[in-house]
C-alpha atoms as a PDB file:
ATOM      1  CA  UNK A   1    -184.717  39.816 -23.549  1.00  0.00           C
ATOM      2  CA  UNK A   2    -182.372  39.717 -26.683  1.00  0.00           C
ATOM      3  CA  UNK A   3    -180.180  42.247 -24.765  1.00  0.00           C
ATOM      4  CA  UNK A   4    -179.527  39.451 -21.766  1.00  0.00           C
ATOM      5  CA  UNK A   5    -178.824  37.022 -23.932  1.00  0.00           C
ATOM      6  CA  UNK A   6    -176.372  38.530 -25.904  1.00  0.00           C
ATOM      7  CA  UNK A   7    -174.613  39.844 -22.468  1.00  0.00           C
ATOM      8  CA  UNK A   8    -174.500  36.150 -21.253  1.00  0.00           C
ATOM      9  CA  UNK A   9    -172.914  35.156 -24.860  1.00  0.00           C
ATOM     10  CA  UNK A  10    -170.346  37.631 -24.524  1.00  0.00           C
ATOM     11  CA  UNK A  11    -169.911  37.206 -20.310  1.00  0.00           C
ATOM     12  CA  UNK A  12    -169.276  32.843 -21.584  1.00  0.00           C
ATOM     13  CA  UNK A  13    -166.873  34.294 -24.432  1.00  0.00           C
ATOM     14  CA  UNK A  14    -165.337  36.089 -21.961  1.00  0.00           C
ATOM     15  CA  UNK A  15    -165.126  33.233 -19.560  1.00  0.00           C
ATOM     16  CA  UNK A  16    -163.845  30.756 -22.405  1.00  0.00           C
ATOM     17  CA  UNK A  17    -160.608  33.166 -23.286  1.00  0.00           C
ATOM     18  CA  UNK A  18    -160.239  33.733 -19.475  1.00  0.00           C
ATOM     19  CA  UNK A  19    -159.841  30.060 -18.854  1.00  0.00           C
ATOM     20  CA  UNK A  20    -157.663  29.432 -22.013  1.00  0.00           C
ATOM     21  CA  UNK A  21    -155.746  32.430 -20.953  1.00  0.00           C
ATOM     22  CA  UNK A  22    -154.871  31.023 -17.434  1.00  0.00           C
ATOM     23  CA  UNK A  23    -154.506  27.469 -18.993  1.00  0.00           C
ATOM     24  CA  UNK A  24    -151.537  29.187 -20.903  1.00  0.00           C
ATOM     25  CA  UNK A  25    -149.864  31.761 -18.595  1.00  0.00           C
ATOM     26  CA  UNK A  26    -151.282  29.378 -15.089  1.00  0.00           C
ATOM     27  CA  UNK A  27    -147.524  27.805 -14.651  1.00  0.00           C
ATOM     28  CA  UNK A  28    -145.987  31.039 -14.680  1.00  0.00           C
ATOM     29  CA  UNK A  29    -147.837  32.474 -11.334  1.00  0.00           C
ATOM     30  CA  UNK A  30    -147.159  28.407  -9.910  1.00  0.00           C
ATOM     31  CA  UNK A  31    -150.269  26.787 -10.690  1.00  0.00           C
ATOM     32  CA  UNK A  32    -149.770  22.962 -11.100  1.00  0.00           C
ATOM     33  CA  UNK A  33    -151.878  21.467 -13.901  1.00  0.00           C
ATOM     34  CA  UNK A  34    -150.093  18.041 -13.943  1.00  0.00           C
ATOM     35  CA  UNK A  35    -151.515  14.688 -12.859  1.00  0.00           C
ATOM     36  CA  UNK A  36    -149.891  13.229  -9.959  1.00  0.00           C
ATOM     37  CA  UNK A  37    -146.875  11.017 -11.117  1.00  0.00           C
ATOM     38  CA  UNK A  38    -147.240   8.359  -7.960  1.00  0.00           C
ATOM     39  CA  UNK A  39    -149.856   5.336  -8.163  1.00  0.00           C
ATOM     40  CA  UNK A  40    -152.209   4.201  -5.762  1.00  0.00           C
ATOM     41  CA  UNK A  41    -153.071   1.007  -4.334  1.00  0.00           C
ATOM     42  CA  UNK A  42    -156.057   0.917  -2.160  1.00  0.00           C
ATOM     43  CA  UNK A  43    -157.203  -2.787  -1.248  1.00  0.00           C
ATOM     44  CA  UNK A  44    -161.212  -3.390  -2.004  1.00  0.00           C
ATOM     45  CA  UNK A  45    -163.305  -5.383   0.030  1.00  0.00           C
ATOM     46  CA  UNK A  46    -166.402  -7.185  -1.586  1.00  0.00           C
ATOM     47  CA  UNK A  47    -169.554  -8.128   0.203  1.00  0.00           C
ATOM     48  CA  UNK A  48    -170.608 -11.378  -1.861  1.00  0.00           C
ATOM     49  CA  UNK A  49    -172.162 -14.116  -1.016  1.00  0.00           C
END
């Protein structure tokens, strides 16, 4: 049991310098990380009475 559980801590170590890896280098290969720049407007209807 000690065995799995140190696999799944080093598979989410893994996973965590993975993700901050492709955070970094992500732009590079054309991923987009930033918000859209445009607002939005959408009207809202409320049912009160």
């Amino acid at each position: 049991m000690a065995r799995l559980i140190k696999y799944f801590l080093y598979l989410g170590i893994l996973t965590a310098i993975a993700l901050i890896c492709y955070a970094y280098i992500g732009p590079w290969f054309g991923a987009d990380f930033s918000a859209p720049l445009e607002e939005v407007r959408k009207p809202v209807v409320l049912d009160g009475q």
